[in-house]
PDB file of N, CA and C in Angstrom:
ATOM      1  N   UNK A   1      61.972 -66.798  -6.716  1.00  0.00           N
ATOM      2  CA  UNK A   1      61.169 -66.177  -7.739  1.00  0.00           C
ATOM      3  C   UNK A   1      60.582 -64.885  -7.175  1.00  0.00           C
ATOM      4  N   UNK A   2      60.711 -63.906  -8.206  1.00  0.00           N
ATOM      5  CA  UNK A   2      59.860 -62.602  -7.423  1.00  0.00           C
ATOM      6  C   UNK A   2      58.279 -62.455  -8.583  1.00  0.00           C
ATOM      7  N   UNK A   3      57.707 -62.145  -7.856  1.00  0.00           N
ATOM      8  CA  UNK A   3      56.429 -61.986  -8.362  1.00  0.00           C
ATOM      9  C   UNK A   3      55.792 -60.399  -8.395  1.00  0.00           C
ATOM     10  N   UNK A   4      56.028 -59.296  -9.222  1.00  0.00           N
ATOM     11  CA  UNK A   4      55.292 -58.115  -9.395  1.00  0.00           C
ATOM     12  C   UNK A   4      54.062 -57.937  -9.893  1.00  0.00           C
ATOM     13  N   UNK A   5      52.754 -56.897  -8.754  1.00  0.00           N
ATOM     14  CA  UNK A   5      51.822 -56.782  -9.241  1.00  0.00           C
ATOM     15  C   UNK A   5      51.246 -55.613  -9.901  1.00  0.00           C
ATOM     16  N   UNK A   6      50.771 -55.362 -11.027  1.00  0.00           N
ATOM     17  CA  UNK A   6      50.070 -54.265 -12.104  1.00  0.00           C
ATOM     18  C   UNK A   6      49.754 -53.085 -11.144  1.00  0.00           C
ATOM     19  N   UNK A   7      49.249 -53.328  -9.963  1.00  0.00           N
ATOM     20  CA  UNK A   7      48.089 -53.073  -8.934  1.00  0.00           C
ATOM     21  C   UNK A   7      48.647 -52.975  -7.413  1.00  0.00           C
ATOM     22  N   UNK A   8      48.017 -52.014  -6.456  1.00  0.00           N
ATOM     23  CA  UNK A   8      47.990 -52.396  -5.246  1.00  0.00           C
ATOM     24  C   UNK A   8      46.973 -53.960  -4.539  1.00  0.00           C
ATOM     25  N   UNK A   9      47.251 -54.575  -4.246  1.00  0.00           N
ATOM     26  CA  UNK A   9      46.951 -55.907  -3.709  1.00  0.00           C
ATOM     27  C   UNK A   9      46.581 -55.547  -2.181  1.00  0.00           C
ATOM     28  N   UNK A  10      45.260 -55.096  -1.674  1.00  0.00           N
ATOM     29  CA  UNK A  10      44.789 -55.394   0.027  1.00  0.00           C
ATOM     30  C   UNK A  10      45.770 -56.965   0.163  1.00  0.00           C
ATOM     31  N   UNK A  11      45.832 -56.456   1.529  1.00  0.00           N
ATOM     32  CA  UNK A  11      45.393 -57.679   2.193  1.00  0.00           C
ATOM     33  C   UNK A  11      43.979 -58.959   2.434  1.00  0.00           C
ATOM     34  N   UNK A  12      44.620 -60.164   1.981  1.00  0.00           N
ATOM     35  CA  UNK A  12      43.271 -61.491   2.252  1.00  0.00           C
ATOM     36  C   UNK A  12      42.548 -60.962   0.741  1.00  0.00           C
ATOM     37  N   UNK A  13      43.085 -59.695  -0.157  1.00  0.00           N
ATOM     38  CA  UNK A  13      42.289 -60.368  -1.557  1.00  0.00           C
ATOM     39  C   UNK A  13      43.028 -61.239  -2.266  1.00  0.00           C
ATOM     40  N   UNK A  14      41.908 -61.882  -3.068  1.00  0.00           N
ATOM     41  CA  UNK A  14      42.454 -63.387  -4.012  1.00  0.00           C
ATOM     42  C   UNK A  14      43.276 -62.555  -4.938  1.00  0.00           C
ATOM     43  N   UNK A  15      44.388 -63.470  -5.332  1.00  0.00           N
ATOM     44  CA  UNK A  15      45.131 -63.098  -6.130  1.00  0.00           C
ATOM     45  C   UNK A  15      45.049 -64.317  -7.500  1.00  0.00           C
ATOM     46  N   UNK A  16      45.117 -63.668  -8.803  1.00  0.00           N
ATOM     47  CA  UNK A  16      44.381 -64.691  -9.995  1.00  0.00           C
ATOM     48  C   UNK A  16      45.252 -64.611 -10.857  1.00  0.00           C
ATOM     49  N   UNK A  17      45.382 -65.529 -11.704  1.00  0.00           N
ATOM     50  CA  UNK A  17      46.206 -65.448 -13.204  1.00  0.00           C
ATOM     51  C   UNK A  17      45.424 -66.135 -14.001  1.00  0.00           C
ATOM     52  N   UNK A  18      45.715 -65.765 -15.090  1.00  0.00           N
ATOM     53  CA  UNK A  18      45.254 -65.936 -16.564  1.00  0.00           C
ATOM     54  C   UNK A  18      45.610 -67.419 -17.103  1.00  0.00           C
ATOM     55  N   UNK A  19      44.944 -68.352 -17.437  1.00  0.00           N
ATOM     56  CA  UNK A  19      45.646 -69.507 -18.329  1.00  0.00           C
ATOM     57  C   UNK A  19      45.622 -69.304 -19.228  1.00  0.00           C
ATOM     58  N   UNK A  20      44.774 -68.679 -20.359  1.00  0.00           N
ATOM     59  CA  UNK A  20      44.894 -68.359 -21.384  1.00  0.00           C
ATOM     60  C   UNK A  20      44.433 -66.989 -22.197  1.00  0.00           C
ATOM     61  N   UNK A  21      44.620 -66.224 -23.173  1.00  0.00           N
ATOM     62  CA  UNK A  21      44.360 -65.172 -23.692  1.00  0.00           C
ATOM     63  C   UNK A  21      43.058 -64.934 -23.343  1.00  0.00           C
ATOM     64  N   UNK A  22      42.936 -63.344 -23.079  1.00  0.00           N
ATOM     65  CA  UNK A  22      41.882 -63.012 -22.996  1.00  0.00           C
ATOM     66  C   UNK A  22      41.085 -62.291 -23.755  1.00  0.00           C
ATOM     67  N   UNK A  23      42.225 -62.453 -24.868  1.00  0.00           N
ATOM     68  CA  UNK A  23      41.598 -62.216 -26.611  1.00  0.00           C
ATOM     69  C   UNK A  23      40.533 -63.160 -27.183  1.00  0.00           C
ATOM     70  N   UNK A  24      40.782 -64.290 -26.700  1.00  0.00           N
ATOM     71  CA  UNK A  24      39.411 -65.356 -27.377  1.00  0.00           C
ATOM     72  C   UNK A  24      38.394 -65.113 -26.484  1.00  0.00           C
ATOM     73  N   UNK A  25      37.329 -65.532 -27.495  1.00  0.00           N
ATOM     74  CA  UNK A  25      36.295 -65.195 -26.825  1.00  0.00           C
ATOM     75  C   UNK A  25      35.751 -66.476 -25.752  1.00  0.00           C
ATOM     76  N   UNK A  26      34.303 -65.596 -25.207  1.00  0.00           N
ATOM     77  CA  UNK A  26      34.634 -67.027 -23.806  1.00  0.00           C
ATOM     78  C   UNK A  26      34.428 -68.219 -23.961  1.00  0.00           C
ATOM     79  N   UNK A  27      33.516 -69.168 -25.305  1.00  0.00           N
ATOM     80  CA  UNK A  27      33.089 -70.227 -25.071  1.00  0.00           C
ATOM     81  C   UNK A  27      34.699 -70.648 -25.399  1.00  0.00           C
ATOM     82  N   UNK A  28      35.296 -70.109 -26.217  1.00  0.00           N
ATOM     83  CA  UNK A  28      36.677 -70.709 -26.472  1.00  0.00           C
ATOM     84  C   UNK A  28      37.276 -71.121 -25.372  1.00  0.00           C
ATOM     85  N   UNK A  29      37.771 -69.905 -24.534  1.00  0.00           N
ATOM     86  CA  UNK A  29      38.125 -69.902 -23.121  1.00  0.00           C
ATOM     87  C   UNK A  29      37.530 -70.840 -22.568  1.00  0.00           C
ATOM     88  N   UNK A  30      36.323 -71.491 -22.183  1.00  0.00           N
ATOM     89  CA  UNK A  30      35.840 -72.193 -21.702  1.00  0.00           C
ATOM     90  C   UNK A  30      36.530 -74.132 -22.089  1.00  0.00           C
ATOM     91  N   UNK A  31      36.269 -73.944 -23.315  1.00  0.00           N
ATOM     92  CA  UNK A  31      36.760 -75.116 -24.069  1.00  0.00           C
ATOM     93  C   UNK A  31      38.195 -75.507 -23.841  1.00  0.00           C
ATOM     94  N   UNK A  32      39.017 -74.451 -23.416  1.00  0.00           N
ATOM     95  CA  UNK A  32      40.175 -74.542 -23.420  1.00  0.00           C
ATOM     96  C   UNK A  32      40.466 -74.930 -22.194  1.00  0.00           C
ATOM     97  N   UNK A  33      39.940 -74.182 -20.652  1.00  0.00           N
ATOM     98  CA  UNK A  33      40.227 -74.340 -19.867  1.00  0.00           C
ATOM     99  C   UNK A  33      39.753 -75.641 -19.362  1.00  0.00           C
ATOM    100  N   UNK A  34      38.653 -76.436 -19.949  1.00  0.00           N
ATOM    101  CA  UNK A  34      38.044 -77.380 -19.438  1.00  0.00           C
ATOM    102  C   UNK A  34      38.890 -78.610 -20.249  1.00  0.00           C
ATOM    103  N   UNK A  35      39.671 -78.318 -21.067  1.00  0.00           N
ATOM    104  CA  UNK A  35      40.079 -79.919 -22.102  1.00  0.00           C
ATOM    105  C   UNK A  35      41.506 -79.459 -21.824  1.00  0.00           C
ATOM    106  N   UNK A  36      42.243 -78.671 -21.256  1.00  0.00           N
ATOM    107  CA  UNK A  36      43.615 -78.493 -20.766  1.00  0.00           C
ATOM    108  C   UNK A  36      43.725 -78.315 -19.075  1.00  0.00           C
ATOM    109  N   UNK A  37      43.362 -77.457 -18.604  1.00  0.00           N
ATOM    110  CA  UNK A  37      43.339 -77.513 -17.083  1.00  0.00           C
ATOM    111  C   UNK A  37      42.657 -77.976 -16.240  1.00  0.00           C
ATOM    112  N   UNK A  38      41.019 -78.965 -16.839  1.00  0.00           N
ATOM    113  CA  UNK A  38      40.324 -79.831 -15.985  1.00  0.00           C
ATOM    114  C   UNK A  38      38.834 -78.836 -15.321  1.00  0.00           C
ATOM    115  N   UNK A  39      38.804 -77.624 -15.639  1.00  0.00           N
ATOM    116  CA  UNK A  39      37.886 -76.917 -14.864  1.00  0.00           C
ATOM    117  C   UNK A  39      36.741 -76.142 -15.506  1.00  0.00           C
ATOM    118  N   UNK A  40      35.977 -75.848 -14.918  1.00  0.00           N
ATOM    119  CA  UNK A  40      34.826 -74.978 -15.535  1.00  0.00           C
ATOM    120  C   UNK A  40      35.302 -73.667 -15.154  1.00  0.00           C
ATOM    121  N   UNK A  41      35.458 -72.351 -15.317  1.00  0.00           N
ATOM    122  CA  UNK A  41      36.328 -71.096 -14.969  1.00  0.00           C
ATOM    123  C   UNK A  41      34.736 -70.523 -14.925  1.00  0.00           C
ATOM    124  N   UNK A  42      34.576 -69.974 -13.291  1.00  0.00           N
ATOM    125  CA  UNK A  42      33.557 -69.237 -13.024  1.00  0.00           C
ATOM    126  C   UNK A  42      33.783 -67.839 -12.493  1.00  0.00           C
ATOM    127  N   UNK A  43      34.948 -67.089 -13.519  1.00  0.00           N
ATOM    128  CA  UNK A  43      35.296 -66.082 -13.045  1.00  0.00           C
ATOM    129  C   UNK A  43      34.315 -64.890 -13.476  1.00  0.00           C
ATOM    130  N   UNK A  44      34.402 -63.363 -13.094  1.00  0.00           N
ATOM    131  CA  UNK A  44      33.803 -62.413 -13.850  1.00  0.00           C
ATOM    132  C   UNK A  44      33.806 -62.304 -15.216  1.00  0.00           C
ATOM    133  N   UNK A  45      34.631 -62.430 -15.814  1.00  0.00           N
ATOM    134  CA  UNK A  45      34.202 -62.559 -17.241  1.00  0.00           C
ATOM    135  C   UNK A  45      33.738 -63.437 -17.915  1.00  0.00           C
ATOM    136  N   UNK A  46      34.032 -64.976 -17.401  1.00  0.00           N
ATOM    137  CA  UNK A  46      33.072 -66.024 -17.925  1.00  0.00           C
ATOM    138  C   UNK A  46      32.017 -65.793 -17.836  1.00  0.00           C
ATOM    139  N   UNK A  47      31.581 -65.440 -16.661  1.00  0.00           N
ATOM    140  CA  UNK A  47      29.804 -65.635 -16.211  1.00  0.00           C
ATOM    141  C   UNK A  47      29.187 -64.377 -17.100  1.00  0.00           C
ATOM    142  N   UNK A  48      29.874 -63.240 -17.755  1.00  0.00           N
ATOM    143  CA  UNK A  48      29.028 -62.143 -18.406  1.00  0.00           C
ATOM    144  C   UNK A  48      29.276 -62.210 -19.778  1.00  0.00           C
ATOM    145  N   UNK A  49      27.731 -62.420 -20.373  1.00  0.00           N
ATOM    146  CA  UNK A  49      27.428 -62.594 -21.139  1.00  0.00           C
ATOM    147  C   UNK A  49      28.254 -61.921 -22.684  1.00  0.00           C
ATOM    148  N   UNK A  50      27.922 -60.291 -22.059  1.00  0.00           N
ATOM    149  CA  UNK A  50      28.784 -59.471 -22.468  1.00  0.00           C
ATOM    150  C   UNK A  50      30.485 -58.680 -22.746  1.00  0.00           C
ATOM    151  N   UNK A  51      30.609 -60.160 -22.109  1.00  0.00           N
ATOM    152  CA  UNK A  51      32.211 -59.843 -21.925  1.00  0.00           C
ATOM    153  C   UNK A  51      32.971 -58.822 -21.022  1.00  0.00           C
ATOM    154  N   UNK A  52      32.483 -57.990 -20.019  1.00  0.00           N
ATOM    155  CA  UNK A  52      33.059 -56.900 -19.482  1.00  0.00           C
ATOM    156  C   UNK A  52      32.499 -55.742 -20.757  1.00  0.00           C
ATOM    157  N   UNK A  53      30.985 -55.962 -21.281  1.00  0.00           N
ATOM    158  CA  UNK A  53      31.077 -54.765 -22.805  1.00  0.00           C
ATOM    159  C   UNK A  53      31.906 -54.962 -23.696  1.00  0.00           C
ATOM    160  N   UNK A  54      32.596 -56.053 -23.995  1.00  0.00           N
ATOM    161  CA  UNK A  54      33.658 -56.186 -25.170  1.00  0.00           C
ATOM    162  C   UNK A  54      32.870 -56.552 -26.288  1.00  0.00           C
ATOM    163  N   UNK A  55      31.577 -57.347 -25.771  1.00  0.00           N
ATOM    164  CA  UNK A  55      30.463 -57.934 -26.455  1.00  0.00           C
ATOM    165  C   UNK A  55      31.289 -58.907 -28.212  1.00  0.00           C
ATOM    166  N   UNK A  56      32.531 -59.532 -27.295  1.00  0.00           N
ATOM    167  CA  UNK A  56      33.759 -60.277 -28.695  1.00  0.00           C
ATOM    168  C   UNK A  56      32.739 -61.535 -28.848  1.00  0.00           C
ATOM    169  N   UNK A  57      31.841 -61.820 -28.175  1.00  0.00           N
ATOM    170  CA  UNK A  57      31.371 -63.173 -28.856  1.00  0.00           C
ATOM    171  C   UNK A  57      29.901 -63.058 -29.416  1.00  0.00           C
ATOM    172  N   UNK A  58      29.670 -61.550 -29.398  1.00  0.00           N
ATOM    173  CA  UNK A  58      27.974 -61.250 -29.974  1.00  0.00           C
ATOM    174  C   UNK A  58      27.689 -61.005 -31.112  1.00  0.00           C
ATOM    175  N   UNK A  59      26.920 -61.407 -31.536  1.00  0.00           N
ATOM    176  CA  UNK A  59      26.340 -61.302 -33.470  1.00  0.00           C
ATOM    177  C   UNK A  59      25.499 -60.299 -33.784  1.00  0.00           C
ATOM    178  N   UNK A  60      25.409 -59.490 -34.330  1.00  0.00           N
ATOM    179  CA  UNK A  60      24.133 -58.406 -34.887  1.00  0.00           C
ATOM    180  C   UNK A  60      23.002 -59.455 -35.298  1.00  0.00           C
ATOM    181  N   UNK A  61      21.970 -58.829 -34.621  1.00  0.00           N
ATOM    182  CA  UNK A  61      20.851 -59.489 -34.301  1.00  0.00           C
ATOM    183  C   UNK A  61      20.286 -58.829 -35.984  1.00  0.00           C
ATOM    184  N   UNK A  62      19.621 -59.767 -36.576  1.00  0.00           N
ATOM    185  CA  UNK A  62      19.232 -59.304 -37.723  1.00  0.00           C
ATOM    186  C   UNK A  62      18.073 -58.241 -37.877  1.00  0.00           C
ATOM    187  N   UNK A  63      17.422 -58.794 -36.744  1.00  0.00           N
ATOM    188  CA  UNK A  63      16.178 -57.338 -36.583  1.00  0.00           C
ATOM    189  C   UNK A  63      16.432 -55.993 -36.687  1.00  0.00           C
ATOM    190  N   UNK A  64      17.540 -55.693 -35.494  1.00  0.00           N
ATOM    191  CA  UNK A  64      17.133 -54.438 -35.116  1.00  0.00           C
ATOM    192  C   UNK A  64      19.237 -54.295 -35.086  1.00  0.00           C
ATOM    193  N   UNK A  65      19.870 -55.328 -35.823  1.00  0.00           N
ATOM    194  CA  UNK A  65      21.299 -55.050 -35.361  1.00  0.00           C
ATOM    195  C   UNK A  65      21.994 -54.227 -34.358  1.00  0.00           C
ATOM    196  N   UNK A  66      21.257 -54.545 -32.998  1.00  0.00           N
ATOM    197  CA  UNK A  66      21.960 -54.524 -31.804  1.00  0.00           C
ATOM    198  C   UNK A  66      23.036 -55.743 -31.524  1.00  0.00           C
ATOM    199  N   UNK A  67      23.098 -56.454 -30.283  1.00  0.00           N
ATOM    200  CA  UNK A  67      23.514 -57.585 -30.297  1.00  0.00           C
ATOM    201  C   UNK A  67      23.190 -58.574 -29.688  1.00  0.00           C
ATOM    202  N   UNK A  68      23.372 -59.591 -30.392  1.00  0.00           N
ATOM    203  CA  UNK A  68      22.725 -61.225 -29.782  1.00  0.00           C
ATOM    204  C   UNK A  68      23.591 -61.760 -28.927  1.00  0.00           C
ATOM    205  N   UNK A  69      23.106 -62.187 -27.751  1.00  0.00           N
ATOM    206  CA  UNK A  69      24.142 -62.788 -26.786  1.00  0.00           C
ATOM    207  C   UNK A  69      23.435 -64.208 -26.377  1.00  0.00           C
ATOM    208  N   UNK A  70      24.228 -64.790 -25.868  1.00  0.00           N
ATOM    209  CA  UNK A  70      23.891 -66.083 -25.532  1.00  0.00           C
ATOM    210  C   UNK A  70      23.138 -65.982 -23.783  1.00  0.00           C
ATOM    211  N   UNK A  71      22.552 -66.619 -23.747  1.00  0.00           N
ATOM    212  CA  UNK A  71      21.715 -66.405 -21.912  1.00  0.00           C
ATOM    213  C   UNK A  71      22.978 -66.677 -20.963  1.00  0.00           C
ATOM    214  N   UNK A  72      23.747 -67.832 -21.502  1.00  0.00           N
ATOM    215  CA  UNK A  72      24.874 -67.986 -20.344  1.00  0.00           C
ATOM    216  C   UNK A  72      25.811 -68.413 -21.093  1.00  0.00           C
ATOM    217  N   UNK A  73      27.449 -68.622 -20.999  1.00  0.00           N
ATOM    218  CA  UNK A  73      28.186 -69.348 -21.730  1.00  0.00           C
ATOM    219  C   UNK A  73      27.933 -70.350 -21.121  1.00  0.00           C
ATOM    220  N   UNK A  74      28.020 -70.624 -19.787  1.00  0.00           N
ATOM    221  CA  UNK A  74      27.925 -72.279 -19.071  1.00  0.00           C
ATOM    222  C   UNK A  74      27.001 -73.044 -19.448  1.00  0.00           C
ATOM    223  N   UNK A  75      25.881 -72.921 -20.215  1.00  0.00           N
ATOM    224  CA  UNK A  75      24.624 -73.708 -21.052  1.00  0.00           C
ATOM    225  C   UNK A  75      25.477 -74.800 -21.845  1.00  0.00           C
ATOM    226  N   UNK A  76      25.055 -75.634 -22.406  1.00  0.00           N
ATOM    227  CA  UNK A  76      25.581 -76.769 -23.234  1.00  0.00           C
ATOM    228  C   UNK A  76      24.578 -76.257 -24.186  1.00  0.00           C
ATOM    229  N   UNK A  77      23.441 -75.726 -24.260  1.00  0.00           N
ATOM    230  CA  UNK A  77      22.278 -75.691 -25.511  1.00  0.00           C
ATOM    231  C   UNK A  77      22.064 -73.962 -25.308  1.00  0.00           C
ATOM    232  N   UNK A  78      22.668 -72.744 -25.033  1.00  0.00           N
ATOM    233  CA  UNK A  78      21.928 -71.637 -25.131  1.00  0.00           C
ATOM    234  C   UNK A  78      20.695 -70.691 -25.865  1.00  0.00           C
ATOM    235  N   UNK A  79      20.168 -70.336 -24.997  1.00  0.00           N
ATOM    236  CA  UNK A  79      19.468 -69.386 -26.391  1.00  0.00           C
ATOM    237  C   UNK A  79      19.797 -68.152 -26.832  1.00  0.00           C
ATOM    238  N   UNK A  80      19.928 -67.633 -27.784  1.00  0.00           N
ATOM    239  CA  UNK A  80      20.496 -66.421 -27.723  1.00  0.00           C
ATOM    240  C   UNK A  80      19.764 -65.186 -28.093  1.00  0.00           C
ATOM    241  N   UNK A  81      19.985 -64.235 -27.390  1.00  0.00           N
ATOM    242  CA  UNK A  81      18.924 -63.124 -26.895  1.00  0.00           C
ATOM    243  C   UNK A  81      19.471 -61.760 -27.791  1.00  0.00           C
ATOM    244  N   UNK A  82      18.594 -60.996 -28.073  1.00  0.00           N
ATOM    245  CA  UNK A  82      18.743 -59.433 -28.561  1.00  0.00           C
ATOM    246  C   UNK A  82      18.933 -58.784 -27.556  1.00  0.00           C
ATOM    247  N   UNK A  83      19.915 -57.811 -27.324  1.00  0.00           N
ATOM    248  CA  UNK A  83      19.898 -57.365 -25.688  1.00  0.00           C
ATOM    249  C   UNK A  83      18.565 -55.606 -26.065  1.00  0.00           C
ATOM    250  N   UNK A  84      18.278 -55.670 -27.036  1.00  0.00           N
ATOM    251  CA  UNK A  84      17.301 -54.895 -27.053  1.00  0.00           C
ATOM    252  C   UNK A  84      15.724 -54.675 -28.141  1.00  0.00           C
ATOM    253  N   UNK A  85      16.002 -55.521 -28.651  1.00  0.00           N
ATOM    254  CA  UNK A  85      14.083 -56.093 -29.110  1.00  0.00           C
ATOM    255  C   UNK A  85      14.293 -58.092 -28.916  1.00  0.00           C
ATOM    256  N   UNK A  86      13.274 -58.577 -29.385  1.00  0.00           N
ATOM    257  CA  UNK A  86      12.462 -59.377 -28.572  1.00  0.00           C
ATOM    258  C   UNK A  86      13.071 -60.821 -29.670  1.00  0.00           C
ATOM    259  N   UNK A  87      13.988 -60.555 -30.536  1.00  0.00           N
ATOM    260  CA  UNK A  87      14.508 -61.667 -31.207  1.00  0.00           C
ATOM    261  C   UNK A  87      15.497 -62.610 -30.399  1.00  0.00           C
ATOM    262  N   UNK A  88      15.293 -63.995 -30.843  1.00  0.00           N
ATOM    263  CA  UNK A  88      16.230 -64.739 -30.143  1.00  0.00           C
ATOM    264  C   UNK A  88      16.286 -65.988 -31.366  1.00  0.00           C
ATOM    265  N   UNK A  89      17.645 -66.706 -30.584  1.00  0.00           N
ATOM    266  CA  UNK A  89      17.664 -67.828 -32.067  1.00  0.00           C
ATOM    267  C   UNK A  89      18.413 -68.738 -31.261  1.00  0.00           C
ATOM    268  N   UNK A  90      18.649 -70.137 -31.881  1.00  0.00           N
ATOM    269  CA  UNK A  90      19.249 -71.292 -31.177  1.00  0.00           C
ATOM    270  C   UNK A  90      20.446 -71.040 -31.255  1.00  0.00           C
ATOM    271  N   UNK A  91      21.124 -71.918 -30.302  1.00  0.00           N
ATOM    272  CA  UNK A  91      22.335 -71.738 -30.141  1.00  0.00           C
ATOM    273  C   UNK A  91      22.942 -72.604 -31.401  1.00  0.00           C
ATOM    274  N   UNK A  92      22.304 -73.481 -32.035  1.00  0.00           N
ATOM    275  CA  UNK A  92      22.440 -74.810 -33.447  1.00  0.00           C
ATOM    276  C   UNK A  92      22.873 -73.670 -34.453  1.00  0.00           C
ATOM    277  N   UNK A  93      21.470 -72.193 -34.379  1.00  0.00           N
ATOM    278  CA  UNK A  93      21.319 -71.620 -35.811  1.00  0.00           C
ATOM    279  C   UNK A  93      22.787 -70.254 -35.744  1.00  0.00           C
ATOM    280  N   UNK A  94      23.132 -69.978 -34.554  1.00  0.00           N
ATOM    281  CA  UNK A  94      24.109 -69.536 -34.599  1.00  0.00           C
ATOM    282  C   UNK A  94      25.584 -69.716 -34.635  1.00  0.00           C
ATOM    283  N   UNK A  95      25.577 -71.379 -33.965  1.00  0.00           N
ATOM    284  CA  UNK A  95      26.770 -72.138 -34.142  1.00  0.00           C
ATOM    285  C   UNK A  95      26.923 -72.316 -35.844  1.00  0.00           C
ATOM    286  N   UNK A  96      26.048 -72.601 -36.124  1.00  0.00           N
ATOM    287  CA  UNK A  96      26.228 -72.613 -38.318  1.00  0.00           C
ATOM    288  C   UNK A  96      26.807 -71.338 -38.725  1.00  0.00           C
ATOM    289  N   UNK A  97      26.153 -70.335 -38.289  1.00  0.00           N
ATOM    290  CA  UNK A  97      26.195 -68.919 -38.896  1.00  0.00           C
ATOM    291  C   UNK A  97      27.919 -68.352 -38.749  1.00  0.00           C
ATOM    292  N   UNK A  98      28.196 -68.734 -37.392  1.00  0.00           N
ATOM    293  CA  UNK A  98      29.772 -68.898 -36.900  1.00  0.00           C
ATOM    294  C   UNK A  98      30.869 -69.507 -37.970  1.00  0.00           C
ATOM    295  N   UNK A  99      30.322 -71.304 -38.045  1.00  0.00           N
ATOM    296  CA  UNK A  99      31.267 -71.289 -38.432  1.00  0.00           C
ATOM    297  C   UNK A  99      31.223 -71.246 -40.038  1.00  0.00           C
ATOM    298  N   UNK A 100      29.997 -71.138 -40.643  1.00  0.00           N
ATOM    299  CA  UNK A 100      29.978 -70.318 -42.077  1.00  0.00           C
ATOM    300  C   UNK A 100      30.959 -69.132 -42.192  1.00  0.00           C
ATOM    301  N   UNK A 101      30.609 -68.321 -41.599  1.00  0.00           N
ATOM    302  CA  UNK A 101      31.538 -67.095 -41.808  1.00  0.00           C
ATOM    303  C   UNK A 101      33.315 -67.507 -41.630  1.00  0.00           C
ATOM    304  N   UNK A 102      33.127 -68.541 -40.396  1.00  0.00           N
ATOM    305  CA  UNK A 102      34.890 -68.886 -39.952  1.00  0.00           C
ATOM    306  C   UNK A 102      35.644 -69.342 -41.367  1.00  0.00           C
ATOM    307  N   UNK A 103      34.468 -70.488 -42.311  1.00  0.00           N
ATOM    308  CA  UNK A 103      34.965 -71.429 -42.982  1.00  0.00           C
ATOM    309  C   UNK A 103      35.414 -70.496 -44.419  1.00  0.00           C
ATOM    310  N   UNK A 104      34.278 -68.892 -44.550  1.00  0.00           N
ATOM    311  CA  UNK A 104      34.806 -68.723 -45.893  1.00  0.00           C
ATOM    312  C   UNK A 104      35.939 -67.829 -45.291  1.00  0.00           C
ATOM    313  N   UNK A 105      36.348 -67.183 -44.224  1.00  0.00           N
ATOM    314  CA  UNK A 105      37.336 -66.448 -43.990  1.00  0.00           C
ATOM    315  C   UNK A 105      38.628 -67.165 -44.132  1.00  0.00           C
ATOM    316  N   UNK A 106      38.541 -68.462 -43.553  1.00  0.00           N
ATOM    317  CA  UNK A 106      40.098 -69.198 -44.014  1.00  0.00           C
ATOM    318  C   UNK A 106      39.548 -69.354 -45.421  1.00  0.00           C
ATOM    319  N   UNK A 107      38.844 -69.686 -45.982  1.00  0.00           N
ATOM    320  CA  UNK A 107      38.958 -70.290 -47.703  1.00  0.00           C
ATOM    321  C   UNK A 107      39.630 -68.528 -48.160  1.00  0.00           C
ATOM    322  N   UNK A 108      39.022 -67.651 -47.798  1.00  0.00           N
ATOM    323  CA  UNK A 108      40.037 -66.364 -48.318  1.00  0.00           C
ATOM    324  C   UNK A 108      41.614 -66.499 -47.832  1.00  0.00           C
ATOM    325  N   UNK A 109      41.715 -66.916 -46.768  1.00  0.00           N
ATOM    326  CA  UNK A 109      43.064 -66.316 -46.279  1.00  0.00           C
ATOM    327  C   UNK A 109      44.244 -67.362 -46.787  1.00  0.00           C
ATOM    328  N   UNK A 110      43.490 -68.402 -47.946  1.00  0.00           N
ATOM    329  CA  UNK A 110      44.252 -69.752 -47.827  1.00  0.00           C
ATOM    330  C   UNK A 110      45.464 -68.894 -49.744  1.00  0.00           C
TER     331      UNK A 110
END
């Protein structure tokens, strides 16, 4: 097997692959990697909140519609934060709000 890299590769750095898209966002990723490959994934983009700035899993904060992020994905209960005024909301009231929006987008697409 030959293996080509994107990149120059030092020497003694880790070398990583992807299990799954890095189009979903992370709690997905998370869910996925933990109920198919057995693991919690504590890579750079799991651990930021913000995605690398992709900010794919943040909600407009109703205040001041910046964006709401969660404190950590690794939480089982997060809270989720305005990254710039002082609003925050449960992770319960945003999991609804999610999949409200998910549920009428398939009822359109059906």
């Amino acid at each position: 097997m030959t293996v080509k890299a994107k990149k120059a590769i030092s020497k003694g750095q880790p070398i990583t692959i992807t299990y799954c898209s890095l189009l979903i966002n992370t709690q997905n990723r998370l869910k996925t990697l933990k109920d198919s490959k057995f693991f919690i994934c504590q890579c750079n983009l799991c651990q930021d909140p913000t995605e690398k700035g992709t900010f794919l899993s943040a909600i407009l904060c109703p205040k001041c519609k910046e964006h709401l992020l969660p404190e950590s994905f690794h939480l089982s209960d997060p809270v989720w934060k305005c990254n710039k005024c002082l609003f925050s909301s449960s992770n319960e009231k945003v999991t609804k709000l999610v999949d409200s929006i998910k549920n009428s987008f398939e009822t359109i697409m059906r």
